[in-house]
Structure formats: structure tokens, C-alpha cells
C-alpha atoms as a PDB file:
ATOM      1  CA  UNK A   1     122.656  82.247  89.261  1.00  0.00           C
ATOM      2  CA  UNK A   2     123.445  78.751  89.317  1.00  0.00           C
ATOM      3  CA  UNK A   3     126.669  77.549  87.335  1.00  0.00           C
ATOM      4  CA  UNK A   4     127.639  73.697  86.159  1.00  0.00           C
ATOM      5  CA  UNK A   5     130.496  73.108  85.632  1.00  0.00           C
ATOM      6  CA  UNK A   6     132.401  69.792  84.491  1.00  0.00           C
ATOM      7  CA  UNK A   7     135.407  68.365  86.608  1.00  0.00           C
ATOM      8  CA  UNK A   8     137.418  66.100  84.776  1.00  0.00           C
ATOM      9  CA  UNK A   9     138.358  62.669  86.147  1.00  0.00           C
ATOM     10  CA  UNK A  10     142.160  61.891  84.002  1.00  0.00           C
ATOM     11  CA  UNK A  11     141.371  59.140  81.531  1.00  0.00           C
ATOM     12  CA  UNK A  12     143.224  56.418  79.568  1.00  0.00           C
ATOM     13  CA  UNK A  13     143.032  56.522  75.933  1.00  0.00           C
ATOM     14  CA  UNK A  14     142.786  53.428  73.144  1.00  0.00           C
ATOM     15  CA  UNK A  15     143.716  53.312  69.798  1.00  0.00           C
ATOM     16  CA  UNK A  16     141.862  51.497  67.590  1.00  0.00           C
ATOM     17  CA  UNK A  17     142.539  51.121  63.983  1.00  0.00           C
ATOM     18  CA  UNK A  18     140.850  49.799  61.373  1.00  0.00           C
ATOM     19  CA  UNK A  19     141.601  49.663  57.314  1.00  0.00           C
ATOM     20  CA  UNK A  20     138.991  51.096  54.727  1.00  0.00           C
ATOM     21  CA  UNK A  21     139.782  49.494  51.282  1.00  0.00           C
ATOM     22  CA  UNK A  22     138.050  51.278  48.180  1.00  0.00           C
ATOM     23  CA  UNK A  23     137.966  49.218  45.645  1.00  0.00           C
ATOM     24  CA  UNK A  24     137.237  52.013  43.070  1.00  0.00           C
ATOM     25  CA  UNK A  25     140.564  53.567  43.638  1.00  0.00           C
ATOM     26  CA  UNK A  26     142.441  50.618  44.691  1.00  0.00           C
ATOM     27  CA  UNK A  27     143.551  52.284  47.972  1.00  0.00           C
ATOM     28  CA  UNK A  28     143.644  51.524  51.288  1.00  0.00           C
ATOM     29  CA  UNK A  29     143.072  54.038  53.828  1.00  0.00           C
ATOM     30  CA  UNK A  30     143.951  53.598  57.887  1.00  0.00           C
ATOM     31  CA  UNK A  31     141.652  55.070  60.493  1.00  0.00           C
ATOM     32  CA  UNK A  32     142.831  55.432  63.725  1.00  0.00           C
ATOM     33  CA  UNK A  33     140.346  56.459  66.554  1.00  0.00           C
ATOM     34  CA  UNK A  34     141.173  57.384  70.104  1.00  0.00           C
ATOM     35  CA  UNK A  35     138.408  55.816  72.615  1.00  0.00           C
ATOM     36  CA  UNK A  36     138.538  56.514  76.178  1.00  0.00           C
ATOM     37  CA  UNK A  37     139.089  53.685  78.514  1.00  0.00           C
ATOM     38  CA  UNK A  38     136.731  54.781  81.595  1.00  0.00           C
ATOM     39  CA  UNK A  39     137.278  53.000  84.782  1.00  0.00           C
ATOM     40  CA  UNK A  40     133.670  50.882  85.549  1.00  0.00           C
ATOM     41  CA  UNK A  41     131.390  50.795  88.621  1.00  0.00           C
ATOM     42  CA  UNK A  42     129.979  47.145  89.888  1.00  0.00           C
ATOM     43  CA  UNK A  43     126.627  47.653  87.731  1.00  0.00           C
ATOM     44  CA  UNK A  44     128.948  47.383  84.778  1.00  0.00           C
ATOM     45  CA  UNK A  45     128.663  51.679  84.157  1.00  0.00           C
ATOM     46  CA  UNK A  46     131.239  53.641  82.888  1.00  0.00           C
ATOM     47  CA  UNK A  47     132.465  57.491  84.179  1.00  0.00           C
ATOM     48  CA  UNK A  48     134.749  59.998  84.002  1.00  0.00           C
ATOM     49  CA  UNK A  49     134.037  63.004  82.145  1.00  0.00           C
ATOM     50  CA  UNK A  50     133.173  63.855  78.511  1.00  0.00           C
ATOM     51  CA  UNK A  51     135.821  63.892  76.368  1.00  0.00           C
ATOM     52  CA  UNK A  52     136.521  66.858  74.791  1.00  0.00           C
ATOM     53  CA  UNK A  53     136.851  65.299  71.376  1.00  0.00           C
ATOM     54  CA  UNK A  54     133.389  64.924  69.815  1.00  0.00           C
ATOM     55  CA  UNK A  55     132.211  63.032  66.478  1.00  0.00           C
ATOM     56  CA  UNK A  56     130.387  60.065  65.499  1.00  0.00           C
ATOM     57  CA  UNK A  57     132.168  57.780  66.928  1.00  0.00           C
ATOM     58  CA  UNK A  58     133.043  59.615  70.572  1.00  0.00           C
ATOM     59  CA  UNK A  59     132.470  57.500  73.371  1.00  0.00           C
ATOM     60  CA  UNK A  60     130.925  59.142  76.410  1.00  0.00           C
ATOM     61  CA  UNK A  61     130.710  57.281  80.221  1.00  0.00           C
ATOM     62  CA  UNK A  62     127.135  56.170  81.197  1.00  0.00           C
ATOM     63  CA  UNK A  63     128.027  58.540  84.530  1.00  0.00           C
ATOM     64  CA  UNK A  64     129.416  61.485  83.590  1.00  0.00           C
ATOM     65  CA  UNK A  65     131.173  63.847  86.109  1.00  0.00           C
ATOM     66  CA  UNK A  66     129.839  67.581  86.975  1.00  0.00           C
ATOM     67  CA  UNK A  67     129.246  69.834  89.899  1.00  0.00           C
ATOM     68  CA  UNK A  68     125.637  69.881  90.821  1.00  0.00           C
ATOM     69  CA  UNK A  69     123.797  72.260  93.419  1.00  0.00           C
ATOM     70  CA  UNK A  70     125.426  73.787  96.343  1.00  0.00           C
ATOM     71  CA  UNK A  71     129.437  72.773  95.193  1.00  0.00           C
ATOM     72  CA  UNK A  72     128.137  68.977  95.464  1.00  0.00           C
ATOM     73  CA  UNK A  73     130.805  66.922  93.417  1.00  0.00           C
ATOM     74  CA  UNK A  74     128.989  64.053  91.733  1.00  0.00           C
ATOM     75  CA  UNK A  75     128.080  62.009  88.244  1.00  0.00           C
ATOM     76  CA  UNK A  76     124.803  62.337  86.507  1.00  0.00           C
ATOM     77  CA  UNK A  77     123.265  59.738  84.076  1.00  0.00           C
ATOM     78  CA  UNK A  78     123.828  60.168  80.490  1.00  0.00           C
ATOM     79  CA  UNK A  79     120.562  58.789  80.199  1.00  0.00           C
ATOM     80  CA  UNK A  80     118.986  61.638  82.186  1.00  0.00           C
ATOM     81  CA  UNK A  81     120.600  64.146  80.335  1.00  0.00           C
ATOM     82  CA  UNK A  82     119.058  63.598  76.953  1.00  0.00           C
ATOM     83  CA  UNK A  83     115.347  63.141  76.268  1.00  0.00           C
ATOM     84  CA  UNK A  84     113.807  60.127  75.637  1.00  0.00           C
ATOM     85  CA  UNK A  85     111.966  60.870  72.251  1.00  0.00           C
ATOM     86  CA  UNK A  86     110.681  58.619  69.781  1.00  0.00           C
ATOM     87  CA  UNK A  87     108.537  61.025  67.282  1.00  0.00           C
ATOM     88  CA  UNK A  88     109.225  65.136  66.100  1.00  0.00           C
ATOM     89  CA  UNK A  89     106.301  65.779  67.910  1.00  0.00           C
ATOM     90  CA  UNK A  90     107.408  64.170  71.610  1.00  0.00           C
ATOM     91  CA  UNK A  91     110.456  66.355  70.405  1.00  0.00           C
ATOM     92  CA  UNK A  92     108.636  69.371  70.221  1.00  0.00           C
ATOM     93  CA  UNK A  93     106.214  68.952  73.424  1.00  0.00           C
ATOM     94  CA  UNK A  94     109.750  68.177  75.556  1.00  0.00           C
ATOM     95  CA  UNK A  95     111.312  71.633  74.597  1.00  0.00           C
ATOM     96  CA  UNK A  96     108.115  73.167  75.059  1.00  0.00           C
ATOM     97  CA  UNK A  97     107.770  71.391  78.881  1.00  0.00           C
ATOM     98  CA  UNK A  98     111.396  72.516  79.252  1.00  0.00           C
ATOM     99  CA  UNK A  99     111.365  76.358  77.964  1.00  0.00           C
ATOM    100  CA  UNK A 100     107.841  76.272  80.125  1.00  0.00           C
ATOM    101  CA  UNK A 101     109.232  75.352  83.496  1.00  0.00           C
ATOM    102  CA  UNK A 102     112.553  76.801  82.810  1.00  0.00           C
ATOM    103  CA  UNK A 103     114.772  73.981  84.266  1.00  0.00           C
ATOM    104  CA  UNK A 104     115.249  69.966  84.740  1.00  0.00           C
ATOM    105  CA  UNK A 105     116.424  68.429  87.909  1.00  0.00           C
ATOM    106  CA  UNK A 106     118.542  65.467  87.439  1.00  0.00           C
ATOM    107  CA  UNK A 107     119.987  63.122  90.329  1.00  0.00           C
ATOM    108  CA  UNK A 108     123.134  63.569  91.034  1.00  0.00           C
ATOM    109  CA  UNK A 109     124.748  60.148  91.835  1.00  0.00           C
ATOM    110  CA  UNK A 110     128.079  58.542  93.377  1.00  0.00           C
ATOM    111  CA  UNK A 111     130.296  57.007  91.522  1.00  0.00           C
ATOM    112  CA  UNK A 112     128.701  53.890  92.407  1.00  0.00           C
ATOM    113  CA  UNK A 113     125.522  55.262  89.720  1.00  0.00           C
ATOM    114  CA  UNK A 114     123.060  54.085  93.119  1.00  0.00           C
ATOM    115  CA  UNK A 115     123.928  56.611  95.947  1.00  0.00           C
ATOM    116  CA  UNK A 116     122.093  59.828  95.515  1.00  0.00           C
ATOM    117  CA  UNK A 117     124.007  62.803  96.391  1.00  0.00           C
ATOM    118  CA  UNK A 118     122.123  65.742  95.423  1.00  0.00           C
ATOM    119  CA  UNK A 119     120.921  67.273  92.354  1.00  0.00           C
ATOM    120  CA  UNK A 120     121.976  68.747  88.885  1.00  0.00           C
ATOM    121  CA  UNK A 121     119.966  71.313  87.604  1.00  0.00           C
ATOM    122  CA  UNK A 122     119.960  71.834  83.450  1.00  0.00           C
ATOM    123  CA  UNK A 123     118.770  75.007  82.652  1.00  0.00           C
ATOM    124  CA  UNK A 124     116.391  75.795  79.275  1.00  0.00           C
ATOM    125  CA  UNK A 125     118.481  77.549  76.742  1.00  0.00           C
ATOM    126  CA  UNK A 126     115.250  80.019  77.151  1.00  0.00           C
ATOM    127  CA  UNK A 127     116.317  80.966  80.530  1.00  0.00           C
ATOM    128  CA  UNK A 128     116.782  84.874  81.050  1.00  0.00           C
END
């Protein structure tokens, strides 16, 4: 049994704020968000790990850090790690393609986002 797990790199948080006026009430309401201020590779891509905070407006890294097969220490893609889909029905035949073969391999990358250093493997939910 395989496991992945997700080593975090420490990361700098920004606050932004921004002001909401409702003119209905007359108020003014203050936002503030926290974004994460990843460190970026020559090609201009972001990594570090995901942040634990999630919402509509969470930032992830275009490389984000994880173990991958055999202990190997690397980034994957964030790209790779979500399908690319365009209709419910390319939807459907992915997580049919997945639960059929079981698993996806994904290239696990420096954090340079070019060296290949091994592989991630993301299992199918399905998987016994």
C-alpha cells in the first residue's frame, strides 16, 4: 500500500483587504484575505504546499509539494492533478478511465517544474 503524503515547505502570508460598500444598508464592510506568498521558480511557477485554508479565493502554487513513489521528495503540477474537462460527459468518461485502471501516474518534478524526479501516483477513490 502506497501512501502520499504532503510535506510542507513554511510560507509567507499577505493580507489583502478590500472594502464592500452596500448601498442598501449604507454599510461598509472590510474583507481581509490571507494569500500565500510562494517563493517562484525561473519559468515564473509558484510552490510550496497547499495551504490548509481552503475557499474561493485560496491560492494554491502551480508546483505543489508531496512525497511520490519510493520516499522520493518532489512537486507535482497542479495542472496534472485535476482533469482537464470541458463537458459533464468528458467528466463522466475521466472517472470512469480512472475507477477502470485504478490509478494516475503524475511526474514528479524539481523545484525547478523541468527536472523529473520520479512519479506520484493518485489513487481512484474506487480503490479496494
Amino acid at each position: 500500500m502506497a501512501l502520499a503524503l504532503v510535506i510542507g515547505i513554511p510560507t509567507v502570508f499577505t493580507t489583502y483587504s478590500a472594502v464592500n460598500a452596500d448601498s442598501s444598508t449604507n454599510s461598509i464592510t472590510t474583507v481581509e484575505e490571507k494569500v500565500p506568498d510562494y517563493p517562484v521558480n525561473e519559468q515564473g511557477q509558484t510552490y510550496g504546499h497547499v495551504p490548509y485554508h481552503s475557499g474561493p479565493t485560496t491560492q494554491e502554487p502551480d508546483l505543489i509539494s508531496t512525497v511520490g513513489e519510493n520516499g522520493v521528495v518532489g512537486y507535482v503540477k497542479a495542472s496534472d492533478m485535476a482533469p482537464s474537462v470541458s463537458s459533464p460527459e468528458e467528466a463522466i468518461a475521466y472517472q470512469e478511465s480512472m475507477e477502470a485502471i485504478g490509478y494516475k501516474s503524475i511526474p514528479l518534478y524539481e523545484s525547478d517544474g523541468k527536472t523529473v524526479i520520479g512519479e506520484f501516483i493518485m489513487y481512484s477513490s474506487n480503490r479496494d
